[in-house]
C-alpha atoms as a PDB file:
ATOM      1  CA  UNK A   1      -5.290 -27.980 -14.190  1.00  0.00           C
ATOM      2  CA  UNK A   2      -7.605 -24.985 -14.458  1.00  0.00           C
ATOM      3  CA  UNK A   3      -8.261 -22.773 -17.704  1.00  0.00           C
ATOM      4  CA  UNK A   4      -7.171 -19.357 -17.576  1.00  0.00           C
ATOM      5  CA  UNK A   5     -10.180 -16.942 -18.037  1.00  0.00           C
ATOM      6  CA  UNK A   6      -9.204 -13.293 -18.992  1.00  0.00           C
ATOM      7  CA  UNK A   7     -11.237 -10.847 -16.673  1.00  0.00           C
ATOM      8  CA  UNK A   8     -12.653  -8.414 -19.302  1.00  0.00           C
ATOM      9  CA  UNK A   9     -15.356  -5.251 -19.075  1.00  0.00           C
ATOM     10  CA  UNK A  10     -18.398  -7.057 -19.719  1.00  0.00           C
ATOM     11  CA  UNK A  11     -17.425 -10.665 -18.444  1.00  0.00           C
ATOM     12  CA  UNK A  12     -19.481 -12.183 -15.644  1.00  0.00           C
ATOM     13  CA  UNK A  13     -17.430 -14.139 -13.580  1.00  0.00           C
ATOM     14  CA  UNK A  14     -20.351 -16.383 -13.547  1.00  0.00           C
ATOM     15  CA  UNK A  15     -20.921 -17.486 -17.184  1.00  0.00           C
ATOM     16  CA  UNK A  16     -21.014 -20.992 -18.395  1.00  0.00           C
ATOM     17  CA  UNK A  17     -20.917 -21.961 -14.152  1.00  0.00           C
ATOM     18  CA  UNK A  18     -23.516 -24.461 -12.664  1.00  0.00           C
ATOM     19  CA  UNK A  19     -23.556 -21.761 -10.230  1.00  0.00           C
ATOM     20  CA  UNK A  20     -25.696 -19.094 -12.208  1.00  0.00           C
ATOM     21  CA  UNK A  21     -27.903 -21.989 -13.604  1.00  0.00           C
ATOM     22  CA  UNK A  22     -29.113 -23.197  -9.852  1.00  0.00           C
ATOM     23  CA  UNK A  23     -29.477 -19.568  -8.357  1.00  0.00           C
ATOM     24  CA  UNK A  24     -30.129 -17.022 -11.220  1.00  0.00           C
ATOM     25  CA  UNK A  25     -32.068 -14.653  -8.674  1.00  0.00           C
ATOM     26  CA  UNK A  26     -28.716 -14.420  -6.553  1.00  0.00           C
ATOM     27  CA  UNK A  27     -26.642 -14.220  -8.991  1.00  0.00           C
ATOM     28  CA  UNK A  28     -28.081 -11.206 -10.408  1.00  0.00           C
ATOM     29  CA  UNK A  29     -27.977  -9.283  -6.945  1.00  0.00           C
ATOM     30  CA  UNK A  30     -24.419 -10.603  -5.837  1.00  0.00           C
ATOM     31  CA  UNK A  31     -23.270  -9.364  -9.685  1.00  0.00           C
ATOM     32  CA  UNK A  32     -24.787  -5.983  -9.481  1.00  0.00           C
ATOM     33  CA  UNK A  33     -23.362  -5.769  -5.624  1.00  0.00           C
ATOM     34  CA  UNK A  34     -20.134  -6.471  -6.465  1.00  0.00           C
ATOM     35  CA  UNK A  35     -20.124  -4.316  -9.791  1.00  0.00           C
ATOM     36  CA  UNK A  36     -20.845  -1.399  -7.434  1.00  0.00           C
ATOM     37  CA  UNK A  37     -18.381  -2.630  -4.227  1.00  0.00           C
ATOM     38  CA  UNK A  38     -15.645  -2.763  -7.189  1.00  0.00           C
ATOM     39  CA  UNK A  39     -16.502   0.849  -8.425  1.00  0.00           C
ATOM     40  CA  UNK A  40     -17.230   2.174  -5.068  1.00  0.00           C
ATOM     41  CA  UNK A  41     -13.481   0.665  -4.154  1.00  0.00           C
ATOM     42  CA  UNK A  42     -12.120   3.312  -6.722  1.00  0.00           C
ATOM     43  CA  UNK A  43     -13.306   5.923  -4.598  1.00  0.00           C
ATOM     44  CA  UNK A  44     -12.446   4.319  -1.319  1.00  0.00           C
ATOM     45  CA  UNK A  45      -8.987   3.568  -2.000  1.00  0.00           C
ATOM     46  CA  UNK A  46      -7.707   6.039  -4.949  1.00  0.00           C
ATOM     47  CA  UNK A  47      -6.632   8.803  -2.366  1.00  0.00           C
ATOM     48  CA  UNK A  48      -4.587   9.587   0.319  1.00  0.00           C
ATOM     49  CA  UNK A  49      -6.051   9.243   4.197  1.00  0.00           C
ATOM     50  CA  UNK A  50      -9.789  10.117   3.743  1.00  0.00           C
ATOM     51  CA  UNK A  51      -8.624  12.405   0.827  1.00  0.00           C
ATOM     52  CA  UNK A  52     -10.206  11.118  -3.061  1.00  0.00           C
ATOM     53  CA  UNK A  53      -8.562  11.546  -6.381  1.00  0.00           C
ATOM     54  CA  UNK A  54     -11.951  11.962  -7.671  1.00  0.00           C
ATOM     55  CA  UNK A  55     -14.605  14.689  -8.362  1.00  0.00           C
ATOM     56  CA  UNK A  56     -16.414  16.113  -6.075  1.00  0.00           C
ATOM     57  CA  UNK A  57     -19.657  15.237  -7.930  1.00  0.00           C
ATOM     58  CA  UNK A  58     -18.658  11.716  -8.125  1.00  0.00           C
ATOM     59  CA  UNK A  59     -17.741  11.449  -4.812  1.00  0.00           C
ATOM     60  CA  UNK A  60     -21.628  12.433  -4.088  1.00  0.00           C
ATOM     61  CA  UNK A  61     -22.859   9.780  -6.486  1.00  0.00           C
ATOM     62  CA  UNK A  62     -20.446   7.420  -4.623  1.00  0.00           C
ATOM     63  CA  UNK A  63     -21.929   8.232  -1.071  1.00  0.00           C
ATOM     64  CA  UNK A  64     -25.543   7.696  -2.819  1.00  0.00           C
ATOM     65  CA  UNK A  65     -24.193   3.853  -3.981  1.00  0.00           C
ATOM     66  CA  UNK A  66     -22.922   2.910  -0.883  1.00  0.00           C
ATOM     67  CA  UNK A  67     -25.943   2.201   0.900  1.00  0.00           C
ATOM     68  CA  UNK A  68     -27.282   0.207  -2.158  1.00  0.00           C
ATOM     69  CA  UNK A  69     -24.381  -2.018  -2.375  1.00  0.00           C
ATOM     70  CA  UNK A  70     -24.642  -2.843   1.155  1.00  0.00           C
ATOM     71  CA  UNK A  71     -28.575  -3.595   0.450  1.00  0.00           C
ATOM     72  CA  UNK A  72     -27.835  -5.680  -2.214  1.00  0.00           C
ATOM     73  CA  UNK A  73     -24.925  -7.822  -0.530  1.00  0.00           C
ATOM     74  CA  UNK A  74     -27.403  -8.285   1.996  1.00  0.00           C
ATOM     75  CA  UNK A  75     -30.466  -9.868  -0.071  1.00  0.00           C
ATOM     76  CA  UNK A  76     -27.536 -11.880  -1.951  1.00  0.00           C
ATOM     77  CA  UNK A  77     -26.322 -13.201   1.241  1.00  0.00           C
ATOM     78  CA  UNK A  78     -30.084 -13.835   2.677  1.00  0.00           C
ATOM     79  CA  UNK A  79     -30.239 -15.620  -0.609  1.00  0.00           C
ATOM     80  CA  UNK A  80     -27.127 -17.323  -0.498  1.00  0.00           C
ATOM     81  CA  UNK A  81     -27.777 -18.782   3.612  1.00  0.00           C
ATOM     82  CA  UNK A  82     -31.480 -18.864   4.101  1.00  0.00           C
ATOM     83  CA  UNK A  83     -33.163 -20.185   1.155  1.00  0.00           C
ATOM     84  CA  UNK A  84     -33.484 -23.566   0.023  1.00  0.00           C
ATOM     85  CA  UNK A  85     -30.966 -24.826  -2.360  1.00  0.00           C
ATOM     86  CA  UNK A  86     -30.394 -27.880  -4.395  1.00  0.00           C
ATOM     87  CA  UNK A  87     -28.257 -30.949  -2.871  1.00  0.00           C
ATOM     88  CA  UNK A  88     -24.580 -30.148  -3.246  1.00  0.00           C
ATOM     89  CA  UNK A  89     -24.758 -26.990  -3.326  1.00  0.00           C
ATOM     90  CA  UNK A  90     -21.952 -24.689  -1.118  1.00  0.00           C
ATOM     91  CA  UNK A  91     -22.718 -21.552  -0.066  1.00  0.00           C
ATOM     92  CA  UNK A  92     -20.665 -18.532  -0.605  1.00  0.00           C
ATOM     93  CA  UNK A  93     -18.915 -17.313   1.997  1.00  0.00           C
ATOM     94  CA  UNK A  94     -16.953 -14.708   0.396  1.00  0.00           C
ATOM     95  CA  UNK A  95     -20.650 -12.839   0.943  1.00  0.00           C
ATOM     96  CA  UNK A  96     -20.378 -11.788   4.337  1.00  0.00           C
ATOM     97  CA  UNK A  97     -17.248 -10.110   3.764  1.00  0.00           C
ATOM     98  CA  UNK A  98     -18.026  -8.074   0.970  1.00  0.00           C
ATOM     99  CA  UNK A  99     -21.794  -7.097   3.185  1.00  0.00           C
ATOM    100  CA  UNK A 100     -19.666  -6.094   6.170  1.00  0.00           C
ATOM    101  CA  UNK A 101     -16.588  -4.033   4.065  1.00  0.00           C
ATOM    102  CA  UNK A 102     -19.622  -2.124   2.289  1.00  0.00           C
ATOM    103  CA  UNK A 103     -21.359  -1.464   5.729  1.00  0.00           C
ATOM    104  CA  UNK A 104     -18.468  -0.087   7.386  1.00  0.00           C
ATOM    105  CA  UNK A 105     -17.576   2.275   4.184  1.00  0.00           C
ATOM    106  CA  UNK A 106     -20.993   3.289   4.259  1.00  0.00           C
ATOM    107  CA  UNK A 107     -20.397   4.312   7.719  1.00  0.00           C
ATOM    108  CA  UNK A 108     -17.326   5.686   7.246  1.00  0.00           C
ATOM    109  CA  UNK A 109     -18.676   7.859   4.098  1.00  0.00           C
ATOM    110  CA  UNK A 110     -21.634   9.073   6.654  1.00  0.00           C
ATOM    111  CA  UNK A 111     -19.723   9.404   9.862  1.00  0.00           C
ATOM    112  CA  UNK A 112     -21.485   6.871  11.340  1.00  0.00           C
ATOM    113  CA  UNK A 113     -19.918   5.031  14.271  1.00  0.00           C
ATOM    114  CA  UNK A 114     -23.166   2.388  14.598  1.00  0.00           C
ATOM    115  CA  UNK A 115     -22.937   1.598  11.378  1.00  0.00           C
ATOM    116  CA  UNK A 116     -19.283   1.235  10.824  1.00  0.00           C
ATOM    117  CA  UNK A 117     -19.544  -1.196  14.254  1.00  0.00           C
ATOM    118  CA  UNK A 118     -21.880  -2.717  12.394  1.00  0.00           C
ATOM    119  CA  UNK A 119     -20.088  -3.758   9.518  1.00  0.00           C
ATOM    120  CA  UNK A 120     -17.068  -4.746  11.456  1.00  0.00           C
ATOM    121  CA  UNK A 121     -19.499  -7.261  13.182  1.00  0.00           C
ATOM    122  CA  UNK A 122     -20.256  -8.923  10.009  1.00  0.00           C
ATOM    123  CA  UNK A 123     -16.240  -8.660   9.127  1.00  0.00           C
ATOM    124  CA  UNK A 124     -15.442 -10.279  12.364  1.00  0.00           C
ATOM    125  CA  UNK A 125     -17.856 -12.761  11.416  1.00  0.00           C
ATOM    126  CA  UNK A 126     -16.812 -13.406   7.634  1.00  0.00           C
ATOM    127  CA  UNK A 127     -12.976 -13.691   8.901  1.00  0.00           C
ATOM    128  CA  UNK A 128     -14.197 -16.774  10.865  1.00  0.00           C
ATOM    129  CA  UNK A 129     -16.265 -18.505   8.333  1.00  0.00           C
ATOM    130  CA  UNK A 130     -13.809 -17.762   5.912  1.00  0.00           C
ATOM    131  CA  UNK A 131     -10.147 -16.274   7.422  1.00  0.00           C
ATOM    132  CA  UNK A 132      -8.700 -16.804   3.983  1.00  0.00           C
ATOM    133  CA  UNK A 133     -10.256 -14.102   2.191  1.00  0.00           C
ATOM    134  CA  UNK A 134     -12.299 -12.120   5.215  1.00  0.00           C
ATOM    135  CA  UNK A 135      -8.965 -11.232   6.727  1.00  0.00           C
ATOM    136  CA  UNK A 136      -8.472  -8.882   3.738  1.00  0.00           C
ATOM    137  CA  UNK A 137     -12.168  -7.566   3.560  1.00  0.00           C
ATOM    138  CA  UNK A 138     -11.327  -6.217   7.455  1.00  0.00           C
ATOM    139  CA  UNK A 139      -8.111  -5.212   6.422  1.00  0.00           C
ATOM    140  CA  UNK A 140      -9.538  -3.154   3.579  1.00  0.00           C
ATOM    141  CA  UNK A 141     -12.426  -1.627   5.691  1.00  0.00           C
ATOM    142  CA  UNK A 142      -9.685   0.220   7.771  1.00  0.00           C
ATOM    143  CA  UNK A 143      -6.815   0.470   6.098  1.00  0.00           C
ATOM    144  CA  UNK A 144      -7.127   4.173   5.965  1.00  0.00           C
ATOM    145  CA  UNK A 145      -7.313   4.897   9.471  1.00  0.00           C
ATOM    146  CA  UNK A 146      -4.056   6.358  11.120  1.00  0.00           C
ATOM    147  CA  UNK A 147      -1.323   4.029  12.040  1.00  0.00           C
ATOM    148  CA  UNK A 148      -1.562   4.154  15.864  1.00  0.00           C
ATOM    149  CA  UNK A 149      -5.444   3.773  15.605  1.00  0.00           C
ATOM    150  CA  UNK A 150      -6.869   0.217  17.391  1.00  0.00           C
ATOM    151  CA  UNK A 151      -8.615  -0.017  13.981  1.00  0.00           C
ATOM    152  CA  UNK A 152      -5.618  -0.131  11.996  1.00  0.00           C
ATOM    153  CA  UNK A 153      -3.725  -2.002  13.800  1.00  0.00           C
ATOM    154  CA  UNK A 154      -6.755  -4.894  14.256  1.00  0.00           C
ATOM    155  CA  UNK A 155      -7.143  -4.515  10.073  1.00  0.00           C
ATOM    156  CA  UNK A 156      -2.951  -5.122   9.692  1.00  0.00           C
ATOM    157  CA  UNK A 157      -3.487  -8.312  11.717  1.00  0.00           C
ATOM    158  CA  UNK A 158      -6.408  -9.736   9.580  1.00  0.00           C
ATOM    159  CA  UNK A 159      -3.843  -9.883   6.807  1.00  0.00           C
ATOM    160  CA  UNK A 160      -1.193 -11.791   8.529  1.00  0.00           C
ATOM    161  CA  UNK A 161      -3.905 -13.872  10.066  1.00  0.00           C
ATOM    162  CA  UNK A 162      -4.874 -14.475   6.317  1.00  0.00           C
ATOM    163  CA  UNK A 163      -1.669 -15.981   5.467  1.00  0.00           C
ATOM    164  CA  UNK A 164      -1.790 -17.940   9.236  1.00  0.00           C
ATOM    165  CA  UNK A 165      -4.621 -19.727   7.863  1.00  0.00           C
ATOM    166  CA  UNK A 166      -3.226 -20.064   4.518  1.00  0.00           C
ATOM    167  CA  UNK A 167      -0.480 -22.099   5.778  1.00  0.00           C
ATOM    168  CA  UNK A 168      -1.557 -23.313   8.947  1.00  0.00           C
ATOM    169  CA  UNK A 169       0.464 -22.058  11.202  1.00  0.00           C
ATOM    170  CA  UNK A 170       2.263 -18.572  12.498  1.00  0.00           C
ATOM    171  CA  UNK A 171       4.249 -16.867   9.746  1.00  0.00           C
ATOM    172  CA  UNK A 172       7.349 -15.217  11.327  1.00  0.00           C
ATOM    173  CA  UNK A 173       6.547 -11.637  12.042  1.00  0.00           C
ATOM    174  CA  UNK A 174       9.794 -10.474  11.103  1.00  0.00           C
ATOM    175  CA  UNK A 175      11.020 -12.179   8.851  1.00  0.00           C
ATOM    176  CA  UNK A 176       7.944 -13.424   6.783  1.00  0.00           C
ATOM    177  CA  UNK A 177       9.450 -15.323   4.326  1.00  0.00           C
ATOM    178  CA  UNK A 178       6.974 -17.826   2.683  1.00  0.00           C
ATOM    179  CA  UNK A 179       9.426 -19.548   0.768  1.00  0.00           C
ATOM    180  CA  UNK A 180       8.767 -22.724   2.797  1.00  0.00           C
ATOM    181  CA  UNK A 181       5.349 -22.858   2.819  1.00  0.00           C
ATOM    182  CA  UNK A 182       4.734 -23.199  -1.486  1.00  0.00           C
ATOM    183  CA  UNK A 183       4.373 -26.625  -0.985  1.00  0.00           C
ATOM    184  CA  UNK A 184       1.129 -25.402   0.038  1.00  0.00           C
ATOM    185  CA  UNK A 185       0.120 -23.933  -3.266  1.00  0.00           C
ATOM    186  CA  UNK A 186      -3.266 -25.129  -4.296  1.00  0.00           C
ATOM    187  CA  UNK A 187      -5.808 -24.379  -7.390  1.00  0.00           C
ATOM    188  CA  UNK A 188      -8.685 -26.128  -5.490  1.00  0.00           C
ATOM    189  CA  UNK A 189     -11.200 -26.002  -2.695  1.00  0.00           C
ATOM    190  CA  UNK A 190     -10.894 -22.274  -0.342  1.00  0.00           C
ATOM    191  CA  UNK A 191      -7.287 -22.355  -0.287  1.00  0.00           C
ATOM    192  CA  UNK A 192      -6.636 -21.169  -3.606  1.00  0.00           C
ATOM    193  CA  UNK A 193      -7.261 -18.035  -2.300  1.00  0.00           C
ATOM    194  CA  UNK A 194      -4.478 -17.921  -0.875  1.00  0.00           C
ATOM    195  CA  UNK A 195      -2.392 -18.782  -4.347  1.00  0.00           C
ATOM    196  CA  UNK A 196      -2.029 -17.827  -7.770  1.00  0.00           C
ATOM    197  CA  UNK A 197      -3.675 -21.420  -9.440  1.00  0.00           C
ATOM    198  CA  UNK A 198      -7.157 -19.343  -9.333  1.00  0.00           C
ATOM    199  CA  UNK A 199      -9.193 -18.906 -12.185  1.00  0.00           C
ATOM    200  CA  UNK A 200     -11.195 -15.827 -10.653  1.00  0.00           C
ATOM    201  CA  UNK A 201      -8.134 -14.163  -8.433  1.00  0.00           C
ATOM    202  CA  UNK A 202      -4.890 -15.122 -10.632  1.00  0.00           C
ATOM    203  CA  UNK A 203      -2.873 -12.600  -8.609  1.00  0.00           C
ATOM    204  CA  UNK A 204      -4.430 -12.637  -5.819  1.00  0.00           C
ATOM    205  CA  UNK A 205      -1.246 -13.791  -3.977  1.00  0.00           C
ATOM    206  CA  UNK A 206       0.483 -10.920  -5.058  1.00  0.00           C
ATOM    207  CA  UNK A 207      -2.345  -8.233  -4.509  1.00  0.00           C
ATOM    208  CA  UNK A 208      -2.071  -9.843  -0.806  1.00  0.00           C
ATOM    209  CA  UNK A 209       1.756  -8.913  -0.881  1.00  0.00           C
ATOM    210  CA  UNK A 210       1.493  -5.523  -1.891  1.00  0.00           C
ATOM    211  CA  UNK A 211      -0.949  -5.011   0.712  1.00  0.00           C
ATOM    212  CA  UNK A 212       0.739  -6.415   3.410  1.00  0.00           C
ATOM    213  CA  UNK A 213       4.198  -4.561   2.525  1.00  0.00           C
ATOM    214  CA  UNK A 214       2.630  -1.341   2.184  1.00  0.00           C
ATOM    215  CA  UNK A 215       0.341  -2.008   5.673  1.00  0.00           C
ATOM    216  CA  UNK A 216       3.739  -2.769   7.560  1.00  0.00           C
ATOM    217  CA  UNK A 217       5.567  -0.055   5.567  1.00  0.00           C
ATOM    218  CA  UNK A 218       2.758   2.520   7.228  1.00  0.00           C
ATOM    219  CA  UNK A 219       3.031   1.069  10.695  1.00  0.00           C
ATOM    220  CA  UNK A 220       7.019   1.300  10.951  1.00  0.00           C
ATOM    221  CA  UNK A 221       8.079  -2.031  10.296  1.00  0.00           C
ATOM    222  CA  UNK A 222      10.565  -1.685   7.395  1.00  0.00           C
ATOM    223  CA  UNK A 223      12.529  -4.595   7.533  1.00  0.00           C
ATOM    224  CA  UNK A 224       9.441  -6.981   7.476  1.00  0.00           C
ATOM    225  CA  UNK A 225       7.934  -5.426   4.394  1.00  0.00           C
ATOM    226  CA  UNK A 226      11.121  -6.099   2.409  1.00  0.00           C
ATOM    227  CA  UNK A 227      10.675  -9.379   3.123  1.00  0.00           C
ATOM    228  CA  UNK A 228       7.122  -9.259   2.316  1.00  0.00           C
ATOM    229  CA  UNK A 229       7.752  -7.506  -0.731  1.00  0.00           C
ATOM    230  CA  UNK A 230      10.107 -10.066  -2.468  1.00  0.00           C
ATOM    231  CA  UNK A 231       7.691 -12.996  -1.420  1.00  0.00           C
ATOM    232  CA  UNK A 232       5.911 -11.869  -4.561  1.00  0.00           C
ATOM    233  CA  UNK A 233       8.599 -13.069  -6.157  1.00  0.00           C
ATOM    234  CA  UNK A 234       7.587 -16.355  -5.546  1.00  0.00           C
ATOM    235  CA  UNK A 235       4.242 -16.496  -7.765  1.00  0.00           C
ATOM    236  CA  UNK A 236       4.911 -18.847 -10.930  1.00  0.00           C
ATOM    237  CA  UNK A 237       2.664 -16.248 -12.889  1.00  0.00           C
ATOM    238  CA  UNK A 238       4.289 -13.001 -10.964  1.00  0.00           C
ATOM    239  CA  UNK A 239       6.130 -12.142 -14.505  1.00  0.00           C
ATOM    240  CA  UNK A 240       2.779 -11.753 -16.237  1.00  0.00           C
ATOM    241  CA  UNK A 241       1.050  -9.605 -13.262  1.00  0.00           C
ATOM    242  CA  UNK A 242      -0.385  -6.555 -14.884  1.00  0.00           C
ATOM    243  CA  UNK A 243       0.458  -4.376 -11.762  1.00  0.00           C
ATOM    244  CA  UNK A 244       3.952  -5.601 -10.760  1.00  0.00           C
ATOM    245  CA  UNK A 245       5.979  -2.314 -11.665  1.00  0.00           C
ATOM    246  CA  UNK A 246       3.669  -0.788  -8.939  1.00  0.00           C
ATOM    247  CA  UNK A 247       5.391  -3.202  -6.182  1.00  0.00           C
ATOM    248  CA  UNK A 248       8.809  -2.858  -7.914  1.00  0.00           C
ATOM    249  CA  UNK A 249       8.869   0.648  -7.415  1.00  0.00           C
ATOM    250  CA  UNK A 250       7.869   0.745  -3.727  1.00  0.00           C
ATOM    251  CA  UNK A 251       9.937  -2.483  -2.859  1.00  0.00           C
ATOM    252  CA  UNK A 252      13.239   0.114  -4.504  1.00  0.00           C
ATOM    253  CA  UNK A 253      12.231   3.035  -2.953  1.00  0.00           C
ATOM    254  CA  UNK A 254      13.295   4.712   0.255  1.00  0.00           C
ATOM    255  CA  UNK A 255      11.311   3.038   2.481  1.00  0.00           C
ATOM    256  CA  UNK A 256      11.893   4.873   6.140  1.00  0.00           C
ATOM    257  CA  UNK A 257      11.013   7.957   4.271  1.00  0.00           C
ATOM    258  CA  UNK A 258       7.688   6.557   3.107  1.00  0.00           C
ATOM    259  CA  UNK A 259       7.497   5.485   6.146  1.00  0.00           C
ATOM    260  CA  UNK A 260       7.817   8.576   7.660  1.00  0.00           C
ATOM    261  CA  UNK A 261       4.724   9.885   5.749  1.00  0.00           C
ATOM    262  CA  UNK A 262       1.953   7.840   7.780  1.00  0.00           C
ATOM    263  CA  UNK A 263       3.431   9.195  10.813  1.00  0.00           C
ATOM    264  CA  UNK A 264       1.080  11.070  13.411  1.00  0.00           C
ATOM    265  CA  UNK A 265       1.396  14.481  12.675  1.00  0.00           C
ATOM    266  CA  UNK A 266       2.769  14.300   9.243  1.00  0.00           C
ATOM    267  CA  UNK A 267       0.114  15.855   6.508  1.00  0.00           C
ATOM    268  CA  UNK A 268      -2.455  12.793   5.313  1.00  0.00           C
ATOM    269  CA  UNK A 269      -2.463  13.988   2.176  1.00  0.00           C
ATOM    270  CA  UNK A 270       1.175  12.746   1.316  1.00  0.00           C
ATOM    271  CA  UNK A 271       0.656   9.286   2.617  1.00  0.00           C
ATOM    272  CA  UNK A 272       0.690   6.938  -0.521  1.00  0.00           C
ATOM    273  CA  UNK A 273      -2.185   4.561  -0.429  1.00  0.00           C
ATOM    274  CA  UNK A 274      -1.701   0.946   0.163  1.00  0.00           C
ATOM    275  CA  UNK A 275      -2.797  -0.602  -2.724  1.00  0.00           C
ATOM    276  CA  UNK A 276      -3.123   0.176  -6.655  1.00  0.00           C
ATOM    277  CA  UNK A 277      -4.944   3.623  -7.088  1.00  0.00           C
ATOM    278  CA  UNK A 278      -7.990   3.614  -9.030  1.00  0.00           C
ATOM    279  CA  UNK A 279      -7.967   0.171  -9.923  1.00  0.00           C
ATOM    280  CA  UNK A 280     -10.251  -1.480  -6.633  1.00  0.00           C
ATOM    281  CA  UNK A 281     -10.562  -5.524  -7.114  1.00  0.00           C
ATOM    282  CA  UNK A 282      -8.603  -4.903 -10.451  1.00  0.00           C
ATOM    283  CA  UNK A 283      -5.394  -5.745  -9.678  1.00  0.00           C
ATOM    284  CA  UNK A 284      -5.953  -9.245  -7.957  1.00  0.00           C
ATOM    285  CA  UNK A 285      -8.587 -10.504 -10.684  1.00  0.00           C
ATOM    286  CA  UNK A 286      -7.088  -8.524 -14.542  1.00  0.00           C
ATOM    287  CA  UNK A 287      -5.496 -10.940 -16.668  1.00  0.00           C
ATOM    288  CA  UNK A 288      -4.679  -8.593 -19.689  1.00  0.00           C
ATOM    289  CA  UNK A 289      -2.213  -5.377 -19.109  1.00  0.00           C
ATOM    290  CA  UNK A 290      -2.685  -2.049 -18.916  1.00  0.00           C
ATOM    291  CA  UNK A 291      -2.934  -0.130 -22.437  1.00  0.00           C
ATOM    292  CA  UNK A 292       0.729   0.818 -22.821  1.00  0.00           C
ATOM    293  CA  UNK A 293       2.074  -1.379 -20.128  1.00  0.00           C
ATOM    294  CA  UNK A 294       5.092  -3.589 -20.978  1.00  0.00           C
END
């Protein structure tokens, strides 16, 4: 049995863990990486299309942090895989994900087709070393691109091949219900990833959900995201989820007509985003609720 820690402003995920004791030096860069890849994620992901719910201003500061973030995940992955390390030790593979994600929205911010192949070489490479959590690092790089895109529909993929290797084996397409599979459920070793028994990622499962049932909401498939949808159901802690009135009131909604919104020709700046606005890595990893929030 794990114990629950609350994900608070201020709280390194870190503390306390044998972890920070053995590798101080990488610790520091992967924190201050991922502090940045979470704030940058506001800016990625709180509009509509390539369109940002924030300043202007900001948006400039944003493009100047990109490149940094990507730097850092970098020297915190050359740390990580190509320094000496005590015996035991496991490196961290969730490193390669967060490197390539950053490249390619580096790219992405700077127009920069090199760069964004780039970073989708180090996704394709995370996804293998670790298809339980990569998957949604190259869904995330591209989930903005339009619906009929190669990109997009490569990045919808990663997340059902996330759950593939979640439950080792093909989850029906069309009717993905994963009722059968929580047998599976796990608190331990890379799999918890996949679950809701995780100390760092308590709704992770669920932020997985969302994403998937908005991604196949956005490429036409309205039946399957229903399904997908109410498999968030299934989550032992889904009651206590910070962000579940955000799934409840896209799961009730008229879905064709959202649908309709991502459609090629139809104005980008309509089409809902696919996850939580403003709120980046927030809504797999917060463990207290919103201020105001039932």
């Amino acid at each position: 049995m794990h114990t629950e820690q609350q994900i608070r402003p201020g709280r390194s995920f870190f503390q306390g863990s044998s972890f920070f004791s053995a590798k101080p030096a990488l610790v520091a860069a992967m924190s201050i990486a991922a502090a940045l890849f979470c704030f940058i994620g506001v800016g990625q992901s709180s509009g509509s299309g390539r369109e940002r719910a924030v300043p202007k201003a900001h948006q400039n500061v944003l493009a100047q942090d990109m490149p940094t973030a990507a730097s850092l995940f970098q020297k915190a992955l050359d740390l990580d895989y190509y320094t000496q390390h005590p015996i035991g030790y496991i490196n961290d593979d969730h490193l390669p994900g967060y490197l390539g994600i950053t490249t390619v929205h580096t790219g992405q911010e700077f127009q920069n087709l090199n760069l964004i192949a780039k970073g989708d070489g180090v996704l394709d490479f995370a996804a293998y070393q670790f298809p339980e959590f990569n998957n949604f690092n190259r869904w995330a790089a591209h989930l903005d691109d339009a619906r009929d895109s190669q990109a997009y529909n490569k990045a919808l993929d990663s997340l059902w091949q996330s759950i593939d290797a979640c439950i080792g084996t093909q989850l029906d397409r069309t009717n993905p219900d994963m009722k059968p599979y929580l047998q599976l459920v796990t608190s331990v070793g890379r799999k918890k990833a996949c679950w809701w028994e995780g100390d760092i990622a308590p709704y992770g499962f669920e932020g997985l959900v969302l994403n998937l049932g908005n991604g196949l909401v956005k490429a036409g498939q309205v039946d399957a995201a229903r399904v997908m949808y109410a498999n968030a159901r299934y989550a032992a802690n889904y009651d206590t989820w910070p962000y579940r009135d955000v799934l409840e009131t896209i799961a009730a909604s008229d879905l064709n007509a959202r649908a309709a919104l991502y459609a090629p020709g139809a104005n980008s700046k309509n089409a809902p985003p696919l996850n939580v606005p403003n709120r980046s890595c927030v809504y797999c990893h917060a463990t207290v609720p919103e201020p105001g929030a039932r």
